[in-house]
N, C-alpha and C. Protein backbone atom coordinates (compact mmCIF):
# COMPACT_ATOMS: atom_id res chain seq x y z
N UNK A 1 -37.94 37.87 -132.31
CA UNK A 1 -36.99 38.83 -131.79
C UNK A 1 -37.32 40.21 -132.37
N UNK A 2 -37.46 41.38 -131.61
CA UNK A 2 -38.02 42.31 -131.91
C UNK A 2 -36.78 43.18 -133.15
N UNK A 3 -37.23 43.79 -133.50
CA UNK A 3 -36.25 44.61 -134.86
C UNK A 3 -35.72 45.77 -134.18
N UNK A 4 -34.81 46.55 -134.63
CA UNK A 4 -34.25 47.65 -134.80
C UNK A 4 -35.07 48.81 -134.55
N UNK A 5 -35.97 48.80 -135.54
CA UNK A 5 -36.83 49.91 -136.08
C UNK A 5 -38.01 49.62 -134.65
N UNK A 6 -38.10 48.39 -134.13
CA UNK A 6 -39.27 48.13 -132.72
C UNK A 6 -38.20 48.93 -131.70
N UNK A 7 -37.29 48.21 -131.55
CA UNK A 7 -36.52 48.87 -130.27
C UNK A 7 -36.84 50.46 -130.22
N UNK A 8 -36.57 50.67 -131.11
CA UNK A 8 -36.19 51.93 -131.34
C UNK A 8 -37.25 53.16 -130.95
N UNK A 9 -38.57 52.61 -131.84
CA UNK A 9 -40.01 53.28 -131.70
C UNK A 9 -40.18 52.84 -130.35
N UNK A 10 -39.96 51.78 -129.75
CA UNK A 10 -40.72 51.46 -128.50
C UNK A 10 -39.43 52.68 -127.07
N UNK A 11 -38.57 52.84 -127.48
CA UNK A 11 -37.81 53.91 -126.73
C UNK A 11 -38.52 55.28 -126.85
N UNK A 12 -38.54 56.06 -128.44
CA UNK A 12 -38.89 56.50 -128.64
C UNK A 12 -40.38 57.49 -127.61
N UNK A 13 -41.27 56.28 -127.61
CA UNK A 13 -42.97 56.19 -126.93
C UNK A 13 -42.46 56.03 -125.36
N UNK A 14 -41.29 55.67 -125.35
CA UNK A 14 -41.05 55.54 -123.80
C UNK A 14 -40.61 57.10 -123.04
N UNK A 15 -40.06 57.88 -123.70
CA UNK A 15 -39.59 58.96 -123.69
C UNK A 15 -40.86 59.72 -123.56
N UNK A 16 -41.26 60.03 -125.00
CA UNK A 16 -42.23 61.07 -124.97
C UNK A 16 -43.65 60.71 -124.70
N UNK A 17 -43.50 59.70 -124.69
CA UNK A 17 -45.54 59.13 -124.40
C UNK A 17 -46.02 58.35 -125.63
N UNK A 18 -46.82 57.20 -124.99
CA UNK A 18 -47.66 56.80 -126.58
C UNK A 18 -48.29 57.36 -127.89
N UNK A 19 -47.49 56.99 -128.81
CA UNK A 19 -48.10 57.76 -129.85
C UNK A 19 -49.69 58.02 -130.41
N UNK A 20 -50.57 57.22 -129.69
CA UNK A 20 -51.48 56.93 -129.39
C UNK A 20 -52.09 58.64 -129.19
N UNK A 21 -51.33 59.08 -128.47
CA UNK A 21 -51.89 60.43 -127.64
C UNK A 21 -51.06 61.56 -128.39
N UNK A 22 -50.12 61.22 -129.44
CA UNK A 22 -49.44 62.25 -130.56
C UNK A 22 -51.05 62.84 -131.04
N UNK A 23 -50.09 63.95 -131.57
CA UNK A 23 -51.40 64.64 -132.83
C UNK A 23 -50.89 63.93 -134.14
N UNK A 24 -52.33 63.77 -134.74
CA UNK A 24 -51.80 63.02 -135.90
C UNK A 24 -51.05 63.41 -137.11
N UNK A 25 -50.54 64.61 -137.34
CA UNK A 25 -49.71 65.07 -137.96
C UNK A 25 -48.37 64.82 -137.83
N UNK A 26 -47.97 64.99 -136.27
CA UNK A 26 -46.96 64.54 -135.82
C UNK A 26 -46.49 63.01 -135.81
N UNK A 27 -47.47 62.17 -136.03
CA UNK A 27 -47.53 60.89 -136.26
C UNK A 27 -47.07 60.35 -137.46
N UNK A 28 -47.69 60.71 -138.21
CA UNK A 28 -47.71 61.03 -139.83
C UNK A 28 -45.98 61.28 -140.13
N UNK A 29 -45.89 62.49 -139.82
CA UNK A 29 -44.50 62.67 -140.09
C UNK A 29 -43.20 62.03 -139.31
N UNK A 30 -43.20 61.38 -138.33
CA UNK A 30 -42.57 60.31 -137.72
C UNK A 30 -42.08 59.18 -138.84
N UNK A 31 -43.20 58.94 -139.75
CA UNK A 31 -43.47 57.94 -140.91
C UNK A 31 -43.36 57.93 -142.08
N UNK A 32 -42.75 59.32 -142.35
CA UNK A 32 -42.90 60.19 -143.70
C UNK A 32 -41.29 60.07 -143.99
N UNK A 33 -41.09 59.98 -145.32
CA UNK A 33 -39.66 59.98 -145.35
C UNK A 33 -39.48 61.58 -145.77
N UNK A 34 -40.03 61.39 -146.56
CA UNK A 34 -39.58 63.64 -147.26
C UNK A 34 -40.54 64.70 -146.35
N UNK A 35 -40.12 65.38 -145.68
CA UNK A 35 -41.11 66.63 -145.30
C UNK A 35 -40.75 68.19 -145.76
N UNK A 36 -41.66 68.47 -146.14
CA UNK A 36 -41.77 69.65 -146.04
C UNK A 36 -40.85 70.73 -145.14
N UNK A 37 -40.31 71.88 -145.43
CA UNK A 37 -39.81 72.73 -144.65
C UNK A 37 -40.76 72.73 -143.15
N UNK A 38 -41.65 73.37 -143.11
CA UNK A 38 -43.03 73.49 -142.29
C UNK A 38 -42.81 72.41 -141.87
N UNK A 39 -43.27 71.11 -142.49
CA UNK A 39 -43.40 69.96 -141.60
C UNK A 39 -42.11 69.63 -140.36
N UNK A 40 -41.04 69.84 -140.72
CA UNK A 40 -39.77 69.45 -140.30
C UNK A 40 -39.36 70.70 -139.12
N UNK A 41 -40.24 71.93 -139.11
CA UNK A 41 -40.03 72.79 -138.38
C UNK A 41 -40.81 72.23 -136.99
N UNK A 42 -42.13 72.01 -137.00
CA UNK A 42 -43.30 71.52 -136.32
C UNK A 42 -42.71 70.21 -135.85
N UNK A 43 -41.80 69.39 -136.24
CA UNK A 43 -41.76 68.19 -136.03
C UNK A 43 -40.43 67.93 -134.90
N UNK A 44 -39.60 69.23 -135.22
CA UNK A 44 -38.21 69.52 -134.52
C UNK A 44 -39.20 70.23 -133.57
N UNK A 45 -40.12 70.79 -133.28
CA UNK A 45 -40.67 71.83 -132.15
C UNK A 45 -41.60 70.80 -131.30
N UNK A 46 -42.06 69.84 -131.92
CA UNK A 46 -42.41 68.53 -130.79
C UNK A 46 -41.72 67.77 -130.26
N UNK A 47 -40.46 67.32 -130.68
CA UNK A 47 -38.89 66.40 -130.36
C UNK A 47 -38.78 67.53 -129.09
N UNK A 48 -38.69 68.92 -129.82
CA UNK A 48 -37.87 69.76 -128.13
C UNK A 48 -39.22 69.77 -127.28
N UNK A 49 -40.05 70.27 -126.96
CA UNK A 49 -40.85 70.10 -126.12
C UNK A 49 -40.91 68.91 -125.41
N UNK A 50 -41.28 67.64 -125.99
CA UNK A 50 -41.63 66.67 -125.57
C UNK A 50 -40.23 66.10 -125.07
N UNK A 51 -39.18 66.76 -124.80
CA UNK A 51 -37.89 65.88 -124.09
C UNK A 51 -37.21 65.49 -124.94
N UNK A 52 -37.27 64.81 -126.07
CA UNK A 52 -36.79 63.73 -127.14
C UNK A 52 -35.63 63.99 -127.33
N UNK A 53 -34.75 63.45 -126.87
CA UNK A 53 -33.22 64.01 -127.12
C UNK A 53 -32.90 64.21 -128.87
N UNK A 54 -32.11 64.87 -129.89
CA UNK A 54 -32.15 64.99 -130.55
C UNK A 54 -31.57 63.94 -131.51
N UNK A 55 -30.40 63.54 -130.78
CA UNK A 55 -29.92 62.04 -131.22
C UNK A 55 -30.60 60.94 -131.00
N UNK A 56 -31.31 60.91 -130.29
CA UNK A 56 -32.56 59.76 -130.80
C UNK A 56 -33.06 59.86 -131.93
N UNK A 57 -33.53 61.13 -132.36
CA UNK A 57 -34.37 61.80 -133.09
C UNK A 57 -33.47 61.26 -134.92
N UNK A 58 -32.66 61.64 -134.52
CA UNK A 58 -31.49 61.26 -135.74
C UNK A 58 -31.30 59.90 -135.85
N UNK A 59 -31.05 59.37 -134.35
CA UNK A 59 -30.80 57.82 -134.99
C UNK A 59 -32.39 57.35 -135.58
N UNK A 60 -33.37 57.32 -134.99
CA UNK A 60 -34.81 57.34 -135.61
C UNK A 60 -34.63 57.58 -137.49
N UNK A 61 -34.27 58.74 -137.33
CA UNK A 61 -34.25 59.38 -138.69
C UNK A 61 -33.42 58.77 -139.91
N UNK A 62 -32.01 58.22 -139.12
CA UNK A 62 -31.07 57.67 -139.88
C UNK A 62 -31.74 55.88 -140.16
N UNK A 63 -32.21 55.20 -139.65
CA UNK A 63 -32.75 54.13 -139.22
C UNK A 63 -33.66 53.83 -140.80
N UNK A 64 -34.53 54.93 -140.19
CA UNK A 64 -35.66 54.97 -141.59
C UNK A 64 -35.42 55.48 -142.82
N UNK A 65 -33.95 56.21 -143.07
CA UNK A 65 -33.42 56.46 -144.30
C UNK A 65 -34.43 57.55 -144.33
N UNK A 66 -34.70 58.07 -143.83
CA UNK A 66 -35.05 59.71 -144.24
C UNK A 66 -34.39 60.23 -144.44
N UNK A 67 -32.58 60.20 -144.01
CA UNK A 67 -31.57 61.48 -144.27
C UNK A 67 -30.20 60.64 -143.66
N UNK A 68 -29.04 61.07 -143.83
CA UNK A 68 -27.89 60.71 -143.37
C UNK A 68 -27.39 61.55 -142.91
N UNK A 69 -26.38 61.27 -141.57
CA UNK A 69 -25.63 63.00 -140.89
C UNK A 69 -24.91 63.29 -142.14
N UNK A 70 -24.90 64.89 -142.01
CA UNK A 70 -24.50 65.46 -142.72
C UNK A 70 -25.24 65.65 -143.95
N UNK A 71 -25.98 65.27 -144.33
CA UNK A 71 -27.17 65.63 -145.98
C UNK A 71 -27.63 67.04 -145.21
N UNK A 72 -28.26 68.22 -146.21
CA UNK A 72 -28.87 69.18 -145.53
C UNK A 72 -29.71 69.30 -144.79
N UNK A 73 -30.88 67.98 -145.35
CA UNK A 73 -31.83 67.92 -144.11
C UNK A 73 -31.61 67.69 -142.30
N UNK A 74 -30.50 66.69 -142.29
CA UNK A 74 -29.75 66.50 -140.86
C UNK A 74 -29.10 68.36 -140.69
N UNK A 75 -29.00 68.87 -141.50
CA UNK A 75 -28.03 69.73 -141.09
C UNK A 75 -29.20 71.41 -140.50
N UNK A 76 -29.97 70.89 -141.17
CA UNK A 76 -31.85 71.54 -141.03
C UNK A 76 -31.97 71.37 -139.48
N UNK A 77 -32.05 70.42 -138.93
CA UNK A 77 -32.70 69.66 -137.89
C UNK A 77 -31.99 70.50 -137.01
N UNK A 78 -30.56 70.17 -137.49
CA UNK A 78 -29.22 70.75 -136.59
C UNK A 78 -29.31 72.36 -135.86
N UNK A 79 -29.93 72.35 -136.82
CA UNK A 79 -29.80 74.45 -136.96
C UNK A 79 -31.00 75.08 -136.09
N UNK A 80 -32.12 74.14 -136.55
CA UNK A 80 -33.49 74.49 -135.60
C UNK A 80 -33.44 73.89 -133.95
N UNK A 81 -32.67 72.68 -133.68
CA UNK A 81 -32.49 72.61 -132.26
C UNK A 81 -31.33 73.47 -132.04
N UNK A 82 -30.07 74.29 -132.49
CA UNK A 82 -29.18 74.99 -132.46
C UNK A 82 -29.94 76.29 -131.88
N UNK A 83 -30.92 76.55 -132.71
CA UNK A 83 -32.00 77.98 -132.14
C UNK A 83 -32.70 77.67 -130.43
N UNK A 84 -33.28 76.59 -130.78
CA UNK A 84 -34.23 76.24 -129.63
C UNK A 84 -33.27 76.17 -128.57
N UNK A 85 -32.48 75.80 -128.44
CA UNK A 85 -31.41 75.34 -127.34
C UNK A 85 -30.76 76.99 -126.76
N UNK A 86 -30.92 77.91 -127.38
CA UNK A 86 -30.41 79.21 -127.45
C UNK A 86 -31.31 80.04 -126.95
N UNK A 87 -32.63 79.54 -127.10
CA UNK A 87 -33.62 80.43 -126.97
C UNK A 87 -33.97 81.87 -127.70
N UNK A 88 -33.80 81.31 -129.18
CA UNK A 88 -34.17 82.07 -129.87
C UNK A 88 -35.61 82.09 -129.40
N UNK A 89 -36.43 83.50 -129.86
CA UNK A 89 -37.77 83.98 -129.50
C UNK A 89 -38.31 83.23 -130.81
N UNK A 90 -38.88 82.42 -131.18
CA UNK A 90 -40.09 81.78 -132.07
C UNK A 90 -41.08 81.68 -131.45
N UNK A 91 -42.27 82.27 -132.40
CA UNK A 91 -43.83 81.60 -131.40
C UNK A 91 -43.95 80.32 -131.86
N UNK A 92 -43.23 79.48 -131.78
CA UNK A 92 -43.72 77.88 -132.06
C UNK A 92 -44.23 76.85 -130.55
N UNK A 93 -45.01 75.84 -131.20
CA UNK A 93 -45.75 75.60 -129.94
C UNK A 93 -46.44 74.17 -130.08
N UNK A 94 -46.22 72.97 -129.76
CA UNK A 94 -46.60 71.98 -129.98
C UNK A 94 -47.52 71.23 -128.74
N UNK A 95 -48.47 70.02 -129.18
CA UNK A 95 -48.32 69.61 -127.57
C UNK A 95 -47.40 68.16 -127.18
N UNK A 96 -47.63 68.31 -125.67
CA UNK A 96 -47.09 68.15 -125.23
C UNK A 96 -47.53 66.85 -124.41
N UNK A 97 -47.13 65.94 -124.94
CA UNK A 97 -47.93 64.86 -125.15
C UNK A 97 -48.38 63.89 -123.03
N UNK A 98 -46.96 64.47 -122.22
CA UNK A 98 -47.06 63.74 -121.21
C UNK A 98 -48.04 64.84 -120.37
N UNK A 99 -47.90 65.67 -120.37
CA UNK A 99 -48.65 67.13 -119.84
C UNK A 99 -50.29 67.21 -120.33
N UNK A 100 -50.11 66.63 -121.58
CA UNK A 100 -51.84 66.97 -122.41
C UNK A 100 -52.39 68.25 -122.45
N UNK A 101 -50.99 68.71 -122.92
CA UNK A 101 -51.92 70.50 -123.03
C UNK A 101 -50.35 71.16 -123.92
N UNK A 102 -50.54 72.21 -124.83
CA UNK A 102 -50.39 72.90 -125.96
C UNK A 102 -49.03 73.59 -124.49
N UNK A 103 -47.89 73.82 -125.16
CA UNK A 103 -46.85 74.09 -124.54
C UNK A 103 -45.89 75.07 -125.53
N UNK A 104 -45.36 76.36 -125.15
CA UNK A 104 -44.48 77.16 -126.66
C UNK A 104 -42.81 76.18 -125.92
N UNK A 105 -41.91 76.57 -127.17
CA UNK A 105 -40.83 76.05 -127.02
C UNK A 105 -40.02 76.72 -125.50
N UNK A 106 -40.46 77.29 -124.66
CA UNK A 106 -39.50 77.63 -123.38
C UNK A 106 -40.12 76.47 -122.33
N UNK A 107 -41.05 76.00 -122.53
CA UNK A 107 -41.95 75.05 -121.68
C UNK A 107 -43.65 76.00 -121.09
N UNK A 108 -43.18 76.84 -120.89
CA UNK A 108 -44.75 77.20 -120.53
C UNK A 108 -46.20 77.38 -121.52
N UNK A 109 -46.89 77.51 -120.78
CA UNK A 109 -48.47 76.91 -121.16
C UNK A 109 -48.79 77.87 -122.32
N UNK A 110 -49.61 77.25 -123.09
CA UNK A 110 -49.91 78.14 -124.31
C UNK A 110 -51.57 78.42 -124.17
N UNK A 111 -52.23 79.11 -123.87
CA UNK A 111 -53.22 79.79 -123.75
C UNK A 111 -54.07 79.91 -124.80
N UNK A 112 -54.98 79.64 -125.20
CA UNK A 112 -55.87 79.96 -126.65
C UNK A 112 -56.41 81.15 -126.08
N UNK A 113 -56.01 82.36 -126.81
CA UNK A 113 -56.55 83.76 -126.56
C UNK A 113 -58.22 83.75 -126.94
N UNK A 114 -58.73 83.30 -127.74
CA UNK A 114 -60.08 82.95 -128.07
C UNK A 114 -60.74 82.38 -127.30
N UNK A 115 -60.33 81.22 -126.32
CA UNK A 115 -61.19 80.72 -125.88
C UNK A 115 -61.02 81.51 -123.66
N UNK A 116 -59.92 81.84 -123.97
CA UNK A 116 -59.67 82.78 -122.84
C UNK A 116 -60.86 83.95 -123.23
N UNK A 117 -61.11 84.44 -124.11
CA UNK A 117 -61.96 85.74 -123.76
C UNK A 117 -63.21 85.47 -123.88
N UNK A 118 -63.55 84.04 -124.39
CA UNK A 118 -64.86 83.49 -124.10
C UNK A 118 -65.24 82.69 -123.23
N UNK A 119 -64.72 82.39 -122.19
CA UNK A 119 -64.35 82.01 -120.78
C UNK A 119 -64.57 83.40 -119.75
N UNK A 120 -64.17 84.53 -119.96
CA UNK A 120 -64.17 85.52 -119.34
C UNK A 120 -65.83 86.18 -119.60
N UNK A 121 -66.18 86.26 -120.82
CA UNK A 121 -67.85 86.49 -120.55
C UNK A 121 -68.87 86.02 -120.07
């Protein structure tokens, strides 16, 4: 009989795509109990892109004892989808795992300026 923590990941991959096709950082920290400020910024900016409702994201989170509602870190999470949902201007930008291509937090395409002007010569 499958576990909690299966259900859960296997919803999870159902949502946003096989983790298979995550970047491995983002993988990593899926698995990580403590992150980093940075990490937890990058990690809330792939949840919004990629669809992931945020209460998944929490029950996920609560599941694996990374944090409990209400500890600061839940209250972290809270504040950065509170922005995103608002459309605060951040250049943050993850990919985007069902799309397969680099996406900023409004949904549109993220462009590598470098390889755009070496494309153009």
């Amino acid at each position: 009989m499958p576990t909690e923590e299966y259900e859960l990941w296997s919803d999870i991959q159902d949502i946003v795509g096989p983790a298979s096709f995550w970047p491995q950082r983002i993988r990593r920290n899926f698995w990580t109990r403590t992150l980093s400020h940075f990490n937890r910024v990058i990690t809330a900016a792939f949840v919004w892109i990629n669809g992931l409702n945020p209460e998944v994201f929490y029950d996920w989170c609560e599941l694996k004892r990374y944090f409990t509602r209400g500890s600061a870190v839940h209250r972290h999470y809270q504040q950065l989808f509170t922005y995103f949902r608002e459309g605060r201007r951040y250049r943050l930008w993850s990919w985007h795992v069902l799309n397969r291509r680099h996406e900023w937090l409004d949904g549109s395409v993220r462009i590598n300026v470098q390889n755009r002007t070496n494309n153009a010569q």
